[in-house]
N, C-alpha and C. Protein backbone atom coordinates (compact mmCIF):
# COMPACT_ATOMS: atom_id res chain seq x y z
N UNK A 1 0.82 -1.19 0.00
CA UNK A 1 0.00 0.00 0.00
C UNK A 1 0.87 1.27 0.00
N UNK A 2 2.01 1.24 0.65
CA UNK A 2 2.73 2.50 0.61
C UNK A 2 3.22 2.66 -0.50
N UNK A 3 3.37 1.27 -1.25
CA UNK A 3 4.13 1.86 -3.05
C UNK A 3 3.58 2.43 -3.66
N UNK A 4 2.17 2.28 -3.57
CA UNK A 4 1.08 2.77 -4.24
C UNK A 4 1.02 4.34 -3.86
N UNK A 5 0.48 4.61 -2.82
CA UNK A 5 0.73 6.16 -2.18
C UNK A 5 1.89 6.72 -2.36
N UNK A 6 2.87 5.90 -2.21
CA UNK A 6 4.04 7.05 -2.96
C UNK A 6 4.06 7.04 -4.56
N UNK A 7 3.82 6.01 -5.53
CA UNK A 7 3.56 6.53 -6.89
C UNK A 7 2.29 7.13 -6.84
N UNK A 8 1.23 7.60 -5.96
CA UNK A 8 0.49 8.02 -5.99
C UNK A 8 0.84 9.92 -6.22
N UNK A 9 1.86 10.00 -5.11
CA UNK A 9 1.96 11.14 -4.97
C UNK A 9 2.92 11.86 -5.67
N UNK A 10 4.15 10.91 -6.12
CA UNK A 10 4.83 11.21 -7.11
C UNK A 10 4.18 11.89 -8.43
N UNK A 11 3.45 11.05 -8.51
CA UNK A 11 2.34 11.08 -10.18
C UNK A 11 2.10 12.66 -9.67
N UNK A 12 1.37 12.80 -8.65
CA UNK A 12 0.66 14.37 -8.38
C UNK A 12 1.62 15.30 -8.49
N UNK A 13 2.96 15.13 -7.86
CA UNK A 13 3.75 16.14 -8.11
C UNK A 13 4.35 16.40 -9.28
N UNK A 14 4.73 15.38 -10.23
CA UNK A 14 4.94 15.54 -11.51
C UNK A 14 3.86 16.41 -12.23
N UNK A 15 2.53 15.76 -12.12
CA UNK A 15 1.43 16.81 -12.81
C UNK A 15 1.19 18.22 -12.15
N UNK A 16 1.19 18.58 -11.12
CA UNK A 16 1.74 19.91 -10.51
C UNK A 16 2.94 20.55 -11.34
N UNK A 17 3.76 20.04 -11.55
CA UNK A 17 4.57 20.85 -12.10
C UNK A 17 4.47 20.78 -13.81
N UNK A 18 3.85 19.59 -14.59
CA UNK A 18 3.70 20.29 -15.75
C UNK A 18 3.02 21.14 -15.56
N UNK A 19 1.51 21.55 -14.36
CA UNK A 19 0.82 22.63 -14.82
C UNK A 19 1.06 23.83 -14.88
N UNK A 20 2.80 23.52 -13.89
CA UNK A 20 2.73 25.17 -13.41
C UNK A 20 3.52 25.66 -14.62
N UNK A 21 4.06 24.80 -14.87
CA UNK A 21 4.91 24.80 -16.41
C UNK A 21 4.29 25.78 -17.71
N UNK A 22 3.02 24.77 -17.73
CA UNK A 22 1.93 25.53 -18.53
C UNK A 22 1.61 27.01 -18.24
N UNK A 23 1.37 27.00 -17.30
CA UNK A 23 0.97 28.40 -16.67
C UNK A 23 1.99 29.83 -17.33
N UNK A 24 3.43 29.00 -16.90
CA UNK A 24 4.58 30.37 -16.49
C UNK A 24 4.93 30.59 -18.45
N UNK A 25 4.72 29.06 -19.41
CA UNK A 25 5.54 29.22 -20.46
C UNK A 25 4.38 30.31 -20.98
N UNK A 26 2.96 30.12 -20.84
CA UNK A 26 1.97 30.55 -21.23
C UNK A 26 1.92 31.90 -20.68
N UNK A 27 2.35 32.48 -20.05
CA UNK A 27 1.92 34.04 -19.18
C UNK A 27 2.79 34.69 -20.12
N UNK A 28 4.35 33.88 -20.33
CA UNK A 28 5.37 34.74 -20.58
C UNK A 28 5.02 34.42 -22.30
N UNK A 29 4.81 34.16 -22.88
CA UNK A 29 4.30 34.43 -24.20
C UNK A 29 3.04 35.28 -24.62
N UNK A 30 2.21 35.17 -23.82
CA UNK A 30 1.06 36.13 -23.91
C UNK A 30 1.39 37.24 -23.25
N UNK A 31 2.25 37.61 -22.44
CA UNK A 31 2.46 38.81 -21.66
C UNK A 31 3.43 39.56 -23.57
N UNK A 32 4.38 38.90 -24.00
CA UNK A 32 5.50 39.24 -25.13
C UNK A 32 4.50 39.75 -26.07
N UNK A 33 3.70 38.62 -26.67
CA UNK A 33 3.04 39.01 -27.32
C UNK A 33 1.78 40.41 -27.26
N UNK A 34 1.38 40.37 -25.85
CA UNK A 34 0.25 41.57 -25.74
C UNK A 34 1.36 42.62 -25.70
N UNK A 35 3.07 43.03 -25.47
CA UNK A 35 3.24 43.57 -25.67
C UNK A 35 3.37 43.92 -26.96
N UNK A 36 3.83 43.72 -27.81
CA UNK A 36 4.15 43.95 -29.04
C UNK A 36 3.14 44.25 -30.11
N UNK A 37 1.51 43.76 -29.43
CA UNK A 37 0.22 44.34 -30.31
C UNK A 37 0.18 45.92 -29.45
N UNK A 38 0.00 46.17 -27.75
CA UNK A 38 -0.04 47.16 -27.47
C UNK A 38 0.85 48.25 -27.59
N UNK A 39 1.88 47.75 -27.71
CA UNK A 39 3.31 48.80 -28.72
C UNK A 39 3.12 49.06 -29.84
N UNK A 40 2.38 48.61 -30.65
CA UNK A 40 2.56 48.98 -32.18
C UNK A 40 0.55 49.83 -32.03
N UNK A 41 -0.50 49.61 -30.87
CA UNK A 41 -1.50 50.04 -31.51
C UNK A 41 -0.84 51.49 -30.49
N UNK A 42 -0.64 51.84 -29.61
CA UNK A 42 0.25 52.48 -28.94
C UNK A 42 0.85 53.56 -29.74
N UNK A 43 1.71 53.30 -30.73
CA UNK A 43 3.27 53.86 -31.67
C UNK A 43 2.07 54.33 -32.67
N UNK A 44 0.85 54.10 -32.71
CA UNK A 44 -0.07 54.71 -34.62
C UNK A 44 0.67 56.12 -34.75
N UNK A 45 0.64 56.36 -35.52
CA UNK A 45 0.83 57.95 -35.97
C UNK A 45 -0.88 58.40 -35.76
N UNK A 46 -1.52 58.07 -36.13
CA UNK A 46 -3.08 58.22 -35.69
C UNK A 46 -3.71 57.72 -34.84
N UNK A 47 -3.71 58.10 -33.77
CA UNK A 47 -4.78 57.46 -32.74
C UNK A 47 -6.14 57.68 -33.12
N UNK A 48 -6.86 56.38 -33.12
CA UNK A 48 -8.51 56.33 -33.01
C UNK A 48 -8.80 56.00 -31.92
N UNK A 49 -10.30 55.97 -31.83
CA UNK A 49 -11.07 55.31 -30.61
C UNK A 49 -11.00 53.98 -30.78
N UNK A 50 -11.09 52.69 -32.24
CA UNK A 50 -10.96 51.91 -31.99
C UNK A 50 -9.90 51.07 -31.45
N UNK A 51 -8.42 52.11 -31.56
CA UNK A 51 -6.86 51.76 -31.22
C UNK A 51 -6.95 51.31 -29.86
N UNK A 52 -7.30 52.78 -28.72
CA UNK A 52 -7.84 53.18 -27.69
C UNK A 52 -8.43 51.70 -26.98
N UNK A 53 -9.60 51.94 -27.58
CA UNK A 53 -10.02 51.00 -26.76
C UNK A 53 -9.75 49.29 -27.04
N UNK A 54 -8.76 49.06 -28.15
CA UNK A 54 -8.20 48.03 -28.25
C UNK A 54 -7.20 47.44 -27.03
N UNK A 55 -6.28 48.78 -26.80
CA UNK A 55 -5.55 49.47 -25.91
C UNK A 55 -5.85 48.98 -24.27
N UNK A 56 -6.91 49.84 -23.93
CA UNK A 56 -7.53 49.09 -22.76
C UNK A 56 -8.00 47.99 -22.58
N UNK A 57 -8.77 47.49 -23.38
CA UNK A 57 -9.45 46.21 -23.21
C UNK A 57 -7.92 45.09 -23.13
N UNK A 58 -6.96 44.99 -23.81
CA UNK A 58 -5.66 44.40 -23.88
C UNK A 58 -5.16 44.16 -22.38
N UNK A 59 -5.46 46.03 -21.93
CA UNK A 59 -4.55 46.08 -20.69
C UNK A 59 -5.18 45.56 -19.71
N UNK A 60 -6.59 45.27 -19.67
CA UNK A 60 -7.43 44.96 -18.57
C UNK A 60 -7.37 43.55 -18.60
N UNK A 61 -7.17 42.77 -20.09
CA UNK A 61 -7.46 41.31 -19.95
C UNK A 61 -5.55 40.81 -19.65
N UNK A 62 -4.74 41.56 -19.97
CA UNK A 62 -3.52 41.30 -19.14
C UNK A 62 -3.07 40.92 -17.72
N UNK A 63 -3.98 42.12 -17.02
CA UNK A 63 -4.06 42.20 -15.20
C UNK A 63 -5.21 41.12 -14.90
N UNK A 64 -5.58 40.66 -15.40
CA UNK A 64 -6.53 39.61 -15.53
C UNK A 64 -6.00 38.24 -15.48
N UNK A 65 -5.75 38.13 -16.81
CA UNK A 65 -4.81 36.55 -17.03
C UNK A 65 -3.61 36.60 -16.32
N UNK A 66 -3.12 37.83 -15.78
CA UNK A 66 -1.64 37.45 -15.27
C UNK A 66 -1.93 37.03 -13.63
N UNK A 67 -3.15 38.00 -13.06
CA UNK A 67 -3.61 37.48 -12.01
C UNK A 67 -4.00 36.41 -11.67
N UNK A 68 -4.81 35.30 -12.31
CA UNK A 68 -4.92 34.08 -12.60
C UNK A 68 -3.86 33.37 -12.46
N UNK A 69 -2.77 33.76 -13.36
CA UNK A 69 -1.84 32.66 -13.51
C UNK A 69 -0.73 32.63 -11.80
N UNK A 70 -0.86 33.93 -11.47
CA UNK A 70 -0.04 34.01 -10.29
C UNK A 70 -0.88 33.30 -8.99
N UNK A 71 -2.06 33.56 -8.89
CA UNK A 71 -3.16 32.89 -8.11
C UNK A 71 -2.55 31.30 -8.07
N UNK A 72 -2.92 30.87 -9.48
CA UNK A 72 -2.20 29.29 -9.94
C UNK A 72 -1.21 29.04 -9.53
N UNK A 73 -0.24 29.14 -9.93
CA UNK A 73 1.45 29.55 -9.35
C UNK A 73 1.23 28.98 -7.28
N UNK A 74 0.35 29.97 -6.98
CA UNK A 74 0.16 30.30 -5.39
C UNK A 74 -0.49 28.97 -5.40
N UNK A 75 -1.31 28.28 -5.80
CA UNK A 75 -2.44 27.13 -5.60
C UNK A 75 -1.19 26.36 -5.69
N UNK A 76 -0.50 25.74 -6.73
CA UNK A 76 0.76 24.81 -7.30
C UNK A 76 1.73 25.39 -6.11
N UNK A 77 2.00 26.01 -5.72
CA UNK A 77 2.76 25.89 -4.50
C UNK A 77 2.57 25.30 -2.97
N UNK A 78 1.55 25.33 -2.87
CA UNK A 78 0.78 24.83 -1.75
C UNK A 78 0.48 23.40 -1.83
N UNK A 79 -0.07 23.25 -3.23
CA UNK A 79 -0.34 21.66 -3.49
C UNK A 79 1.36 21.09 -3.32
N UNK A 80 2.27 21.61 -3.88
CA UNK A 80 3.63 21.37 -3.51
C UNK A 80 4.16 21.13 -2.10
N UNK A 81 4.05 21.90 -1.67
CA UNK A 81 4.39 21.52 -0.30
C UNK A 81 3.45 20.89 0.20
N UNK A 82 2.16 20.53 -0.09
CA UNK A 82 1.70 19.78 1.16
C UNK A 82 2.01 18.12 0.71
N UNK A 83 2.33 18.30 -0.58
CA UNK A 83 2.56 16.80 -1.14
C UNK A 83 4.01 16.47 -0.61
N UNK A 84 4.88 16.87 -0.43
CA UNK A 84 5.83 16.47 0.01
C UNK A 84 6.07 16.54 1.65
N UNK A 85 5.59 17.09 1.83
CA UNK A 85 5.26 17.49 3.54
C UNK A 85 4.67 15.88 4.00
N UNK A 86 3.80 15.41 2.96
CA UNK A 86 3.24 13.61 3.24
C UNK A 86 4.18 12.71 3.03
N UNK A 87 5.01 13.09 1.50
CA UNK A 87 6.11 12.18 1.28
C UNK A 87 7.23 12.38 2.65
N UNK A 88 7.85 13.49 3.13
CA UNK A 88 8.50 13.40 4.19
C UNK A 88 8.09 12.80 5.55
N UNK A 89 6.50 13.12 5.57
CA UNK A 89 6.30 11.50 6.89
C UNK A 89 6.21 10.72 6.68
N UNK A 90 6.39 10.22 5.36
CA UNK A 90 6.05 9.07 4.76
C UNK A 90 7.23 8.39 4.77
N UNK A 91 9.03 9.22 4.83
CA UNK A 91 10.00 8.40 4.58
C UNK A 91 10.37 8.22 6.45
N UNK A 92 9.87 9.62 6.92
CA UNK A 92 10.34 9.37 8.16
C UNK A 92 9.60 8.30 9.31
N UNK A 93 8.57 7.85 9.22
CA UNK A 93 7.31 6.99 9.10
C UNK A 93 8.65 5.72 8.97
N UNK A 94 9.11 5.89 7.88
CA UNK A 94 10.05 3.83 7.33
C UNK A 94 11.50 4.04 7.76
N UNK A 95 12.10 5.07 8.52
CA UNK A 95 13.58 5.49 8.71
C UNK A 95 13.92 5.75 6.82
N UNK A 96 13.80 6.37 6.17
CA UNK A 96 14.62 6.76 5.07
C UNK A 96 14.75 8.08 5.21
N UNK A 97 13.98 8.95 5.83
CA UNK A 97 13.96 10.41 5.53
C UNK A 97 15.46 10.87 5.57
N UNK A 98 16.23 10.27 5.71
CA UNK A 98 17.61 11.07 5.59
C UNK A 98 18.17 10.64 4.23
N UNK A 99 17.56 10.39 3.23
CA UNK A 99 18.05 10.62 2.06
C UNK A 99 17.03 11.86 1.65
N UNK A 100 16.15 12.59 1.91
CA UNK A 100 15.71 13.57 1.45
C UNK A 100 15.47 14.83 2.11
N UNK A 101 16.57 15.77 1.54
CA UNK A 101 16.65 16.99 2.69
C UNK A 101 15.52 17.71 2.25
N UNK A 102 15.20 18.10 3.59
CA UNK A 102 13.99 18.64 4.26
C UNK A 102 14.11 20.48 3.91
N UNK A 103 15.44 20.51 3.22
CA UNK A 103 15.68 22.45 3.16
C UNK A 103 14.87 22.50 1.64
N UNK A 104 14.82 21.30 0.59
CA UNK A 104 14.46 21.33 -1.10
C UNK A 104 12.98 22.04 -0.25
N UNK A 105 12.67 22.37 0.84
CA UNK A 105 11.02 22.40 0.79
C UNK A 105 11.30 23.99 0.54
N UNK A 106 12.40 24.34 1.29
CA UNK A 106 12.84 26.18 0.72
C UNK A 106 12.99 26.70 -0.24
N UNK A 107 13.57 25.86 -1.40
CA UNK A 107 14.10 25.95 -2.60
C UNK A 107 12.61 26.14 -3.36
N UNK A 108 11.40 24.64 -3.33
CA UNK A 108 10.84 25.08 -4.14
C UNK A 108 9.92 26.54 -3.95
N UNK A 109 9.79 27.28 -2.58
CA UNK A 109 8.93 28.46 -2.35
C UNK A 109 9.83 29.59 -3.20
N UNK A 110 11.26 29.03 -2.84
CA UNK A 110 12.29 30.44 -4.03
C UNK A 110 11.49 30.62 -4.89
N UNK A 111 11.74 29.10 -5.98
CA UNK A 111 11.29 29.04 -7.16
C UNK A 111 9.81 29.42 -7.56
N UNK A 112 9.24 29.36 -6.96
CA UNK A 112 7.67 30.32 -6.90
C UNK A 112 7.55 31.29 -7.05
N UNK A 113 8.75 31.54 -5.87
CA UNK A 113 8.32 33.48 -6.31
C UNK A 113 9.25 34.04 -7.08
N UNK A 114 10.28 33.24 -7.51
CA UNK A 114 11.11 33.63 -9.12
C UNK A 114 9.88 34.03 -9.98
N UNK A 115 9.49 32.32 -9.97
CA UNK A 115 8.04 32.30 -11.73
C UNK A 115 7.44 33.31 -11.25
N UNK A 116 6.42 33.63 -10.13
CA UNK A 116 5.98 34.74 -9.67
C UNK A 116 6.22 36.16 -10.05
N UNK A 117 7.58 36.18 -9.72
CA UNK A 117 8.48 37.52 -10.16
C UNK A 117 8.56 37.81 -11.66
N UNK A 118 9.20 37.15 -11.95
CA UNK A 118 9.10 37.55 -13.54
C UNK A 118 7.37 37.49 -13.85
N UNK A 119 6.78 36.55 -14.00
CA UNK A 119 5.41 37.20 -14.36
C UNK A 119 4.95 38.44 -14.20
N UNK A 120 5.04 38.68 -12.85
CA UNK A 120 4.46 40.01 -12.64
C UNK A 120 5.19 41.67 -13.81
N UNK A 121 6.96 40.79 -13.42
CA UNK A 121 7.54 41.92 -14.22
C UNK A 121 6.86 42.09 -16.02
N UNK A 122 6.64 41.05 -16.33
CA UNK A 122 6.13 41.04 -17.42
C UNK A 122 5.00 41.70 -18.17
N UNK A 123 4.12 41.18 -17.32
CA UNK A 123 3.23 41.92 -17.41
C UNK A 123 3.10 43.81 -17.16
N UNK A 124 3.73 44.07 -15.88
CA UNK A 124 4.31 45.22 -15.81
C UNK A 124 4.41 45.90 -17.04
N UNK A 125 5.77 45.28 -18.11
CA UNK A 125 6.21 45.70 -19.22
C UNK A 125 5.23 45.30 -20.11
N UNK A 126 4.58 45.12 -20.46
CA UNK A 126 2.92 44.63 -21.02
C UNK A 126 2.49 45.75 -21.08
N UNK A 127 1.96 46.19 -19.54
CA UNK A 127 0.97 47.04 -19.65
C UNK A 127 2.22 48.78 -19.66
N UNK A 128 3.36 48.88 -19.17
CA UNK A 128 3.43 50.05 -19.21
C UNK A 128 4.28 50.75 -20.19
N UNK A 129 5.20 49.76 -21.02
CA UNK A 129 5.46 50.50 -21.85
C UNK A 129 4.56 50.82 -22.72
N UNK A 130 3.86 50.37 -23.52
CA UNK A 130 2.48 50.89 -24.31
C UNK A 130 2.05 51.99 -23.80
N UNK A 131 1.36 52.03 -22.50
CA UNK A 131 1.19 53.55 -21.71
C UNK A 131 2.24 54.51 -22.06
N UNK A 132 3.48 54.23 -21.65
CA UNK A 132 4.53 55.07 -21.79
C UNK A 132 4.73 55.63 -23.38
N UNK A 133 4.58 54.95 -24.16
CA UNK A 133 4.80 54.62 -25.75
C UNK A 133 3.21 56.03 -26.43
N UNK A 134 2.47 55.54 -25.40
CA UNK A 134 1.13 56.21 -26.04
C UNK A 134 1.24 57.67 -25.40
N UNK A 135 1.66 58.03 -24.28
CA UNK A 135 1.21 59.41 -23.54
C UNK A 135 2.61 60.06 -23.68
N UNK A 136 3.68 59.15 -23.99
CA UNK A 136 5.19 60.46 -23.56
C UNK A 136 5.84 60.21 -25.04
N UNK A 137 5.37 59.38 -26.18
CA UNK A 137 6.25 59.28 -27.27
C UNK A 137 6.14 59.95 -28.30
C-alpha cells in the first residue's frame, strides 16, 4: 500500500509541475506578445477610438490573465508543499527520511516566487510601456 501512495503522490507532483509549467511558459508568451500588439496600436501615428479601446481592453485582460496565472502559481505551491510534507512523513514513518533533505522544501517556495516575479515583471512591461509609448512618445 505504501508503493502505491508514494507513486500516488509522485504522479501528483509531476502533474503539478507540468501545470505550473503551462501556466509560467503561457503568461510569458502572452504577456511578449500583448506587448508587441499594445506597442505597435500604442506607436499609430493616428490614434482612433478603436486603437484606444483596443488598448484598454488588452490592458485589462492582461491584469486579468496574469492574475490568474499568479493565483495558480500560489495554488501549485501549496499543493507542492503539502505533497511532500506527506512524502516526508512518509520516509520518516520507514527510517529513510535522511536521504531527502527537508531544506528542497525552501528551494521550491524560491522558485515560486522567481516564476511569480518575472510574471508580474512582465506583465508590468505589457501594460506600461504601451502607456509610456502612447502618452510620452
Amino acid at each position: 500500500m505504501l508503493e502505491h501512495l508514494h507513486r500516488h503522490i509522485i504522479g501528483e507532483l509531476e502533474q503539478s509541475a507540468r501545470t505550473d509549467t503551462v501556466f509560467v511558459v503561457t503568461a510569458v508568451l502572452f504577456n511578449l506578445l500583448v506587448l508587441g500588439i499594445n506597442w505597435s496600436v500604442a506607436s499609430a501615428k493616428q490614434p482612433s477610438t478603436a486603437g484606444n479601446v483596443i488598448l484598454v481592453i488588452l490592458i485589462l485582460v492582461t491584469l486579468l490573465i496574469n492574475s490568474f496565472v499568479v493565483m495558480a502559481l500560489q495554488n501549485g505551491r501549496r499543493t507542492r508543499l503539502s505533497l511532500i510534507t506527506g512524502l516526508l512523513q512518509m520516509y520518516k514513518d520507514n527510517g529513510v527520511d535522511k536521504y531527502y533533505d527537508s531544506a528542497l522544501l525552501g528551494t521550491y517556495g524560491t522558485r515560486y516566487n522567481l516564476f511569480t516575479g518575472v510574471i508580474i515583471c512582465l506583465a508590468g512591461i505589457a501594460v506600461l510601456v504601451p502607456l509610456i509609448q502612447k502618452f510620452l512618445g
